[in-house]
Structures are given as C-alpha cells and as structure tokens.
Protein backbone atom coordinates (compact mmCIF):
# COMPACT_ATOMS: atom_id res chain seq x y z
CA UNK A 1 -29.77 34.53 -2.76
CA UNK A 2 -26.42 35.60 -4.96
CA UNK A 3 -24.47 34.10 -1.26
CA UNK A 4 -26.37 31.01 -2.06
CA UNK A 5 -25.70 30.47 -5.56
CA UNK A 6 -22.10 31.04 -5.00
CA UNK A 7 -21.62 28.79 -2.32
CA UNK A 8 -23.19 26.23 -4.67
CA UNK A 9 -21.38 27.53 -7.14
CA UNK A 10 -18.20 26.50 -5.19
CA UNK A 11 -19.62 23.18 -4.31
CA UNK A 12 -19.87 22.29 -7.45
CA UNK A 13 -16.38 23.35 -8.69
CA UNK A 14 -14.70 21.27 -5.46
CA UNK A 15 -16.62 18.12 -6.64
CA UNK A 16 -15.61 18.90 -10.57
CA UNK A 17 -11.74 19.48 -9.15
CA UNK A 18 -11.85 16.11 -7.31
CA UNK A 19 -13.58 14.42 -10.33
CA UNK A 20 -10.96 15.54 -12.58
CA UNK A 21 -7.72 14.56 -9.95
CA UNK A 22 -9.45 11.02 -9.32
CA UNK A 23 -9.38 9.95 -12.58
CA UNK A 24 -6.06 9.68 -12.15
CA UNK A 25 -4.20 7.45 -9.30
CA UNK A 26 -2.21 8.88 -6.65
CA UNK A 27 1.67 7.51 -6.76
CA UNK A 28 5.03 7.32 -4.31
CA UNK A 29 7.76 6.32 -5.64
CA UNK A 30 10.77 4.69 -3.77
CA UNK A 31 13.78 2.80 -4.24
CA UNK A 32 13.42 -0.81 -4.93
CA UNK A 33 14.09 -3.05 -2.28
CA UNK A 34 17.14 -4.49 -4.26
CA UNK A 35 18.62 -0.94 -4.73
CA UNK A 36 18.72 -0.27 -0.54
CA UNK A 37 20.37 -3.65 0.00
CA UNK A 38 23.05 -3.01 -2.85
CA UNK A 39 23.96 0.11 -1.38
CA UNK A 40 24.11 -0.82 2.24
CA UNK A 41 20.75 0.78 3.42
CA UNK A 42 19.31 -2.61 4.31
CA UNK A 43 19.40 -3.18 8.68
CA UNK A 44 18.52 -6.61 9.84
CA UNK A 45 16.91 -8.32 13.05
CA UNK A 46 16.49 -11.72 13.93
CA UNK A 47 12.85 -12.00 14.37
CA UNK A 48 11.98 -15.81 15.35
CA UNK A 49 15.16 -17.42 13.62
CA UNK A 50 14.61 -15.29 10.69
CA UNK A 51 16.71 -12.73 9.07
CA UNK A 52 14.19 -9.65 8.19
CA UNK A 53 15.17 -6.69 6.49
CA UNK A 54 14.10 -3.57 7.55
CA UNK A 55 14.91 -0.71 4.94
CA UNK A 56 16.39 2.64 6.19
CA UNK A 57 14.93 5.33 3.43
CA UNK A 58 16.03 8.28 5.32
CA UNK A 59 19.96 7.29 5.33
CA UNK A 60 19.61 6.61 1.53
CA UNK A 61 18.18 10.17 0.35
CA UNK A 62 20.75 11.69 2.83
CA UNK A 63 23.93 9.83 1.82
CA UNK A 64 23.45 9.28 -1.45
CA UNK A 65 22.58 11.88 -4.13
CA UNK A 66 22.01 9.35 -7.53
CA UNK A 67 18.93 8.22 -5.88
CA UNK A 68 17.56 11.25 -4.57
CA UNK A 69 18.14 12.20 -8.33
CA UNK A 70 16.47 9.53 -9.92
CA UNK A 71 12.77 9.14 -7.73
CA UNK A 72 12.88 13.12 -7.91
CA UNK A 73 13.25 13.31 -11.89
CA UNK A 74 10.37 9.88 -11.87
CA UNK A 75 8.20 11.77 -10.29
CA UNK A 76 8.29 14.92 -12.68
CA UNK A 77 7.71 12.93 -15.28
CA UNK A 78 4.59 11.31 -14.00
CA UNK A 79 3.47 14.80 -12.81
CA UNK A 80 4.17 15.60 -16.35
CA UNK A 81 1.65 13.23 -17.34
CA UNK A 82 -1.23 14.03 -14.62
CA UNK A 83 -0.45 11.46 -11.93
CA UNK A 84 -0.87 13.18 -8.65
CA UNK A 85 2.03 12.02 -6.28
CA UNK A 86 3.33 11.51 -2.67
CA UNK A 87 6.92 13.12 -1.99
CA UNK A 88 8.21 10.17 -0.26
CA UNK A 89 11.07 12.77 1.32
CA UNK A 90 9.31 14.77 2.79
CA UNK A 91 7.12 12.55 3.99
CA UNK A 92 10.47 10.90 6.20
CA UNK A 93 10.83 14.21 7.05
CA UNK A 94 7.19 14.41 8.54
CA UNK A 95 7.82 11.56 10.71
CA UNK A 96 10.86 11.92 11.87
CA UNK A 97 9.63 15.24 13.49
CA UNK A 98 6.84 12.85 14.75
CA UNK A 99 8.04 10.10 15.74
CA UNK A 100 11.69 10.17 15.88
CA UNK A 101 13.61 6.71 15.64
CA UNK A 102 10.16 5.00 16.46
CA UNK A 103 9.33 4.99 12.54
CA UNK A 104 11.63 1.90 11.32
CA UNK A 105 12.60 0.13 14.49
CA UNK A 106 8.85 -0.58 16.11
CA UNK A 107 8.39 -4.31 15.82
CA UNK A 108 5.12 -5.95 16.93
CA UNK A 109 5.33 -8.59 19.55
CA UNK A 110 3.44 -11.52 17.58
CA UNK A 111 5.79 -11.92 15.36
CA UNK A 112 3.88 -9.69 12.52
CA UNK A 113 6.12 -6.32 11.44
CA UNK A 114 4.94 -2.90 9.94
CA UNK A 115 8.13 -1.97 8.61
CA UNK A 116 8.90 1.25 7.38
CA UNK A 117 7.42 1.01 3.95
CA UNK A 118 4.06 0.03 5.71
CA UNK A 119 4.24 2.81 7.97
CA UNK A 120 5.06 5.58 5.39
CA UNK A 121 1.78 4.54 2.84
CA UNK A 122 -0.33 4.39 5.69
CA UNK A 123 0.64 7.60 5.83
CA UNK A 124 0.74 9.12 2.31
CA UNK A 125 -2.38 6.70 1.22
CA UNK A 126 -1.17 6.02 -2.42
CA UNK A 127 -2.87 3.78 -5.05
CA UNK A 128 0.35 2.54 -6.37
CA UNK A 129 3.79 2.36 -5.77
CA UNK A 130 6.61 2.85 -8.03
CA UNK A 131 9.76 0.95 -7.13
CA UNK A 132 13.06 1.78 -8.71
CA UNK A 133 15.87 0.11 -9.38
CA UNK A 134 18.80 1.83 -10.91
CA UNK A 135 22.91 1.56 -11.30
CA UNK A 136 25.65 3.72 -12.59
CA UNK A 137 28.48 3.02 -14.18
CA UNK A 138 31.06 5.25 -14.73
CA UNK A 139 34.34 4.99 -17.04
CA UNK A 140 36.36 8.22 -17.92
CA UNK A 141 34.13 11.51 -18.57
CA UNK A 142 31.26 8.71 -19.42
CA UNK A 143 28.86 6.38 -17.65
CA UNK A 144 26.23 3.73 -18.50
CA UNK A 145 23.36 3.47 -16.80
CA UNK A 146 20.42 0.87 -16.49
CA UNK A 147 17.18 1.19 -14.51
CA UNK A 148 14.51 -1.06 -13.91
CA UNK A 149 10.82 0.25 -12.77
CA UNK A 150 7.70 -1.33 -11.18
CA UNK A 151 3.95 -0.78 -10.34
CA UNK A 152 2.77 -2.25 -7.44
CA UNK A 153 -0.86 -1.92 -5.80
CA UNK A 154 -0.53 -0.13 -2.93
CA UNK A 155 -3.10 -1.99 -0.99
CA UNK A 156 -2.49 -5.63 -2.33
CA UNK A 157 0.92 -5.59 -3.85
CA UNK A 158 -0.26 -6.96 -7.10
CA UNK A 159 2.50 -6.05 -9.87
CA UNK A 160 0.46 -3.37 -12.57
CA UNK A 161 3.57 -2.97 -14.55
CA UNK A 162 6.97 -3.02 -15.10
CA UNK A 163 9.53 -1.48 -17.76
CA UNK A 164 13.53 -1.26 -18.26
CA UNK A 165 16.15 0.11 -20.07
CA UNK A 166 19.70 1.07 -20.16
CA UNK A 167 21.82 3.63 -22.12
CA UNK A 168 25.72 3.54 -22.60
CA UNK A 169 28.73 6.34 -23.12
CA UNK A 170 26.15 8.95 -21.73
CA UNK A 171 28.17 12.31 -21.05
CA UNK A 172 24.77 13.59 -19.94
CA UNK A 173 24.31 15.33 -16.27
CA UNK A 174 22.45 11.95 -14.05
CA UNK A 175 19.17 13.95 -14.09
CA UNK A 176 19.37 15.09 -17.92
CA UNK A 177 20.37 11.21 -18.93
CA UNK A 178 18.25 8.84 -16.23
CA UNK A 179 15.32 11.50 -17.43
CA UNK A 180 15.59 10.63 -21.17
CA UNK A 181 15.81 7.27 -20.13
CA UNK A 182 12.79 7.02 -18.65
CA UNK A 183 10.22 8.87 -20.78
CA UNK A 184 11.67 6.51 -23.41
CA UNK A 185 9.60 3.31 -21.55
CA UNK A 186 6.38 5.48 -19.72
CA UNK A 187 4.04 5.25 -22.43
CA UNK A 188 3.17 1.58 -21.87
CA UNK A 189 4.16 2.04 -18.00
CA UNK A 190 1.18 4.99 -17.66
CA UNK A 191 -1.23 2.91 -19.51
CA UNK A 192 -0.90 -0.13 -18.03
CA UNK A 193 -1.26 1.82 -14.79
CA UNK A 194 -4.33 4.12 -15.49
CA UNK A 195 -5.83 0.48 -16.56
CA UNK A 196 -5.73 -0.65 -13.31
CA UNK A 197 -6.91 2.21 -11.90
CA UNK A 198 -9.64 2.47 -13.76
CA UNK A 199 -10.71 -0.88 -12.70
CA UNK A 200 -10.38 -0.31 -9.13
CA UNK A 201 -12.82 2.64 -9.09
CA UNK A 202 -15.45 0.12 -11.14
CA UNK A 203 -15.13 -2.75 -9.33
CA UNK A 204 -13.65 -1.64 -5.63
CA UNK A 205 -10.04 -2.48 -4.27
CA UNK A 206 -8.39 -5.47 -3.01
CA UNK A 207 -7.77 -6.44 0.30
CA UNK A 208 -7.27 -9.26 2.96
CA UNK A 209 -8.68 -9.71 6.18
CA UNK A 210 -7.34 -12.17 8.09
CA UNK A 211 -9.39 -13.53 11.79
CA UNK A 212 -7.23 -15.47 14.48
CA UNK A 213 -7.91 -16.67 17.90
CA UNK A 214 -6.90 -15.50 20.61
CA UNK A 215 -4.35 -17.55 22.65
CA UNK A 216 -6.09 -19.09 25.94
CA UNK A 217 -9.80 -17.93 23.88
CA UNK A 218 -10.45 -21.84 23.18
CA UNK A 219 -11.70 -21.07 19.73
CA UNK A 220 -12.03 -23.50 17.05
CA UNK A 221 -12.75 -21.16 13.84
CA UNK A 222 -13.34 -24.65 12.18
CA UNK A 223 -15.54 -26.21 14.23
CA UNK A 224 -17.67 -23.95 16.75
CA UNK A 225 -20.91 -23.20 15.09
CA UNK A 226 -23.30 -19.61 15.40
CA UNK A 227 -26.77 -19.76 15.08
CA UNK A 228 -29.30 -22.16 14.00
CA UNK A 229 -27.76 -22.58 10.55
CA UNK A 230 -24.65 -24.72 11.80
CA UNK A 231 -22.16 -22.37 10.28
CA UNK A 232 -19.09 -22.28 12.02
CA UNK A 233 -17.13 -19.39 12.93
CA UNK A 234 -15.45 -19.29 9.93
CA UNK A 235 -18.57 -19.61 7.75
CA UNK A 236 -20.49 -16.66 9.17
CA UNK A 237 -16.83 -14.15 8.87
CA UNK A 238 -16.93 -15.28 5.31
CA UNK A 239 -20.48 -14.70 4.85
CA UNK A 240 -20.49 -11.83 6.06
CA UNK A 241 -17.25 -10.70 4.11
CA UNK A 242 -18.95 -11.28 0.81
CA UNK A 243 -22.19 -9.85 1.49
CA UNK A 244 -20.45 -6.64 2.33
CA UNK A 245 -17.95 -6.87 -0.50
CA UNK A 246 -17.85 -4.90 -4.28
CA UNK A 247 -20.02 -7.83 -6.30
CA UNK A 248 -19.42 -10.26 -3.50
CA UNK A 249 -15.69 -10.76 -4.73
CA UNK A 250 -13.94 -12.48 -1.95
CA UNK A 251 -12.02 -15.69 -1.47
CA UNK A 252 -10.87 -18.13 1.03
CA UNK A 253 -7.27 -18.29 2.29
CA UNK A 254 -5.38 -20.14 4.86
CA UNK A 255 -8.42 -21.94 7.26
CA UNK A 256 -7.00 -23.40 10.58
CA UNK A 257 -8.77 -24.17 13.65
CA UNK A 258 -7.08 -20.88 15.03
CA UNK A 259 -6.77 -18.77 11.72
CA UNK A 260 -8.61 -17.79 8.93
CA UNK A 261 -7.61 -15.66 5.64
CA UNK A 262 -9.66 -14.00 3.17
CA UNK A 263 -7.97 -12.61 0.34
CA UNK A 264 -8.91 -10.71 -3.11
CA UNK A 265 -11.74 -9.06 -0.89
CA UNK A 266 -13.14 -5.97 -2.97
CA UNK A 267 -14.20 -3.13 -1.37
CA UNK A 268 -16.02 0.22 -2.10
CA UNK A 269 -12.96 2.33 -3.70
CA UNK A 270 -14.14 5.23 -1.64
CA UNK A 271 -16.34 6.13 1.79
CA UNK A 272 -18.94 8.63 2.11
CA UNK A 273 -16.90 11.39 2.66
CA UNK A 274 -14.66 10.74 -0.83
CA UNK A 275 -12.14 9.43 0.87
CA UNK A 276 -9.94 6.15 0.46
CA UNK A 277 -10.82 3.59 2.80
CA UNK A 278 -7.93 1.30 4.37
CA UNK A 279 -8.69 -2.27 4.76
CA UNK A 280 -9.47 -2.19 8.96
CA UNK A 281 -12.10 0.39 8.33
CA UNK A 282 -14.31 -1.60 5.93
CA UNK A 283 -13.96 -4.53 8.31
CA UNK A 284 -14.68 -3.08 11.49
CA UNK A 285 -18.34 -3.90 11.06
CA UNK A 286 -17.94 -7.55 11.12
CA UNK A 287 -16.70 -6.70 15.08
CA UNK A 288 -20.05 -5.48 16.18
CA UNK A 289 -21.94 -8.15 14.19
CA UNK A 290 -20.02 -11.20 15.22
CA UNK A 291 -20.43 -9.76 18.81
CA UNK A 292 -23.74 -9.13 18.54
CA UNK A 293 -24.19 -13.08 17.75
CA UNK A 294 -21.68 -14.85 19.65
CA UNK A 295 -21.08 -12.67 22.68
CA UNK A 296 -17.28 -12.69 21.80
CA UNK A 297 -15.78 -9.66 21.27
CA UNK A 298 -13.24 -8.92 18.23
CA UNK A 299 -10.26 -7.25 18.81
CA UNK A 300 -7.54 -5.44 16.07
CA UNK A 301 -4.52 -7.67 15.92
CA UNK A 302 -1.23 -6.27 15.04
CA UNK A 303 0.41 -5.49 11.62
CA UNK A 304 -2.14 -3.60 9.89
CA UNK A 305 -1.81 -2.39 6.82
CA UNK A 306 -3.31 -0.09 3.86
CA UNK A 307 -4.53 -3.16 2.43
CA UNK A 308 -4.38 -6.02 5.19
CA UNK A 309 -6.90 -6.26 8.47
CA UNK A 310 -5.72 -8.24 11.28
CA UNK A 311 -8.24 -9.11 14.01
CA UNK A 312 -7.98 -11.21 17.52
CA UNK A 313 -11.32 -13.52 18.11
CA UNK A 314 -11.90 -13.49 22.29
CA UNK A 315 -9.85 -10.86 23.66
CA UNK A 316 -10.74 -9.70 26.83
C-alpha cells in the first residue's frame, strides 16, 4: 500500500511540474535573418530562377562572438522571467554530430525547401521564436549599440511582438550593456507573448495543410466529386479539416484544379500523451479517410514543417 501511494504520489507531482512549466511557452532565440546577411552568413542557390537564401547559424556563433553574446544574455533574461528555452547552439551542435553538412544544404526536389531554420525547430519544438537583430558601433573606448527583437509563432509565423532600443557612449562590457538594454523593453515583450500563449492552449494552434495532385494522377481537386453528396475533392478535405479542427476554425487558401490550401487551421495544442503535436500528425487522419472513400491513396509531400502539412493526392 505505502509503494502505491507513493507512486501516486509521484504521479501527481510530474503532472503538477508539467502544469506549472506549460503555463509558460517554450522559446529559441536566433539571429534575425537581416543580422546573418549583414554579416556575411547568408549562402545562396538558384532554385528555379530564384535567388534563396539559406542561413549558415553554425559559422555565425563560431566566427563571431557579439552574437553569441547577445542570444546567450536574451535568453537569461527570459529564463529570468520563467520562459523555458531551446539552446539554439547546442542544438547545431546536436546535428552536426548527426547529420553532418546534410543539415543546411538538403534541398527538396519540387521546388519546396526546409532550410535550416525549419530543420532546427522541428527539432527543438518551440512555441515561439525570438529573432534578433543587433549592431555595434564602436568609437574610441565607447560604442553605441541598437537592437531590434521579435516574436514569431513557431508554427505559423504570425508576429506576437516586437520591441527596440538603442543606447550611446556605453563603456559597458557587450554582455553588461546589450543586457541592460534589453530588460529595459521585456516587460511589454513577455506580456504580449504569454498573451498569445495563453490563447493557443484555449483555443488550439495554427496551422496549414496544403493537398496537391500528383503529376500524371489526373486529379481535378475542383471538379471530381466523392460520394453521393456531389462534393468535390476539395469539399470533403475541407470538411473534414473543420470537423476535426479546435471550434471548427479553418479557412480556405489557394484552390486550383491541382492544389488546395487551408490555412489558420486550429488544432488541439497538445496529444494524448502531453505532447506538442506538429501539423503532419494532426492531418494524417484525413489519409486513411479520403482513402477509405475514394480508393486514392494520400501521400506526404515534401517541405514539412512544425506548422505546415504537405500531402501528394494519387501517388502510387
């Protein structure tokens, strides 16, 4: 009997601990896309025509020493104020040991890229991501500096908030001076942030789940019709997408005869196991259904991320 009450007894206090740490979001923080190009540690492909940037995070920590500076002293600061967090460092270092080179340079061959940001929150599994964008400027024994900050969903990549500042003829260490700085503007920054969490849990995350035909499938999303109800393809994925959404919150997209988007999809914030769920997981039961109806199977497509499904309609 005392064996059983104390491994209820522990139970309990795991579901109080993860009560308490969910209440607040789980953060990375990494250098603004503006930041990497500034300082060089932007590559670039050619990817149909287009230029795309691909950002190299593990050159930047190890070559230059401001930046590794200013997400470390972010992050103490938001520990400082209960945010859980995602050391975006050692999480490079993690996959390097991995997956070597593979990490930033894997492109997929439809034309849809996971670059290395997508790649490292699928990873780490963060509600939001903290972008930072800094600069230095140094004239005798002082410098100015000026930073600007951003909250970005994780999943959908809706701005939460934003703040800025600068301070001039610092003679402060980087850390001691980009630190008192920034817990100048967090008070707004953390609100506006544990707001949108908050909402989240309530009413589920955002998503999009996007359907396209296969090439050589003869699909017309548009026009071929399921059942007796003369829906067409696209009518029973979007049926189906808000009967199985948070308050049937969906929307429509793009709709072509060969694609069709659904965006602002809410789903549960968490599975039965209390654990996040990524955007291909909640909509892997619209495979088996549409199946089930059709006799065409649903494939994943490629570019999949935290928050985005891809799926191929009549793969073989």
């Amino acid at each position: 009997m005392k064996k059983f009450f104390l491994a209820a007894f522990a139970c309990i206090m795991t579901l109080v601990a993860y009560a308490q740490t969910a209440t607040m979001p789980t953060i990375i923080v990494f250098p603004d896309d503006s930041w990497m190009n500034d300082n060089g540690y932007m590559r670039t492909f050619n990817n149909d025509g287009e230029t795309e940037y691909l950002p190299n995070y593990g050159d930047a920590f190890v070559k230059n020493r401001e930046i590794t500076t200013a997400v470390q002293v972010v992050q103490k600061v938001l520990a400082e104020r209960g945010f859980q967090h995602e050391d975006l460092q050692n999480l490079l270092k993690d996959m390097k040991r991995e997956r070597a080179e593979e990490m930033a340079n894997r492109m997929d061959g439809d034309g849809f890229d996971k670059g290395a940001m997508d790649e490292l929150l699928q990873q780490a599994r963060p509600d939001i991501r903290v972008d930072i964008d800094f600069s230095v400027t140094p004239f005798g024994p002082r410098k100015n500096i000026s930073f600007r900050m951003k909250a970005v969903d994780a999943y959908c990549n809706d701005q939460i908030s934003s703040c800025e500042g600068i301070v001039e003829g610092t003679m402060d260490p980087l850390d001691l001076a980009f630190r008192k700085l920034v817990v100048g503007k967090m008070d707004e920054f953390c609100e506006q942030m544990v707001t949108y969490f908050q909402d989240l849990r309530d009413n589920g995350r955002q998503i999009t789940v996007v359907f396209r035909a296969a090439d050589g499938a003869g699909i017309d999303l548009l026009r071929d019709e399921i059942g007796d109800d003369d829906d067409t393809y696209s009518d029973f994925l979007y049926n189906w997408i808000r009967k199985n959404a948070v308050n049937r919150a969906a929307k429509k997209g793009r709709q072509t005869k060969k694609m069709c988007e659904f965006k602002n999809v809410r789903i549960p914030f968490l599975d039965e196991d209390m654990m996040p769920i990524e955007a291909d997981t909640w909509a892997k039961g619209i495979r088996k259904k549409f199946k089930a109806e059709t006799g065409i199977k649903i494939g994943k497509g490629q570019g999949n991320t935290l928050g985005r499904a891809n799926f191929l309609i009549g793969v073989e």
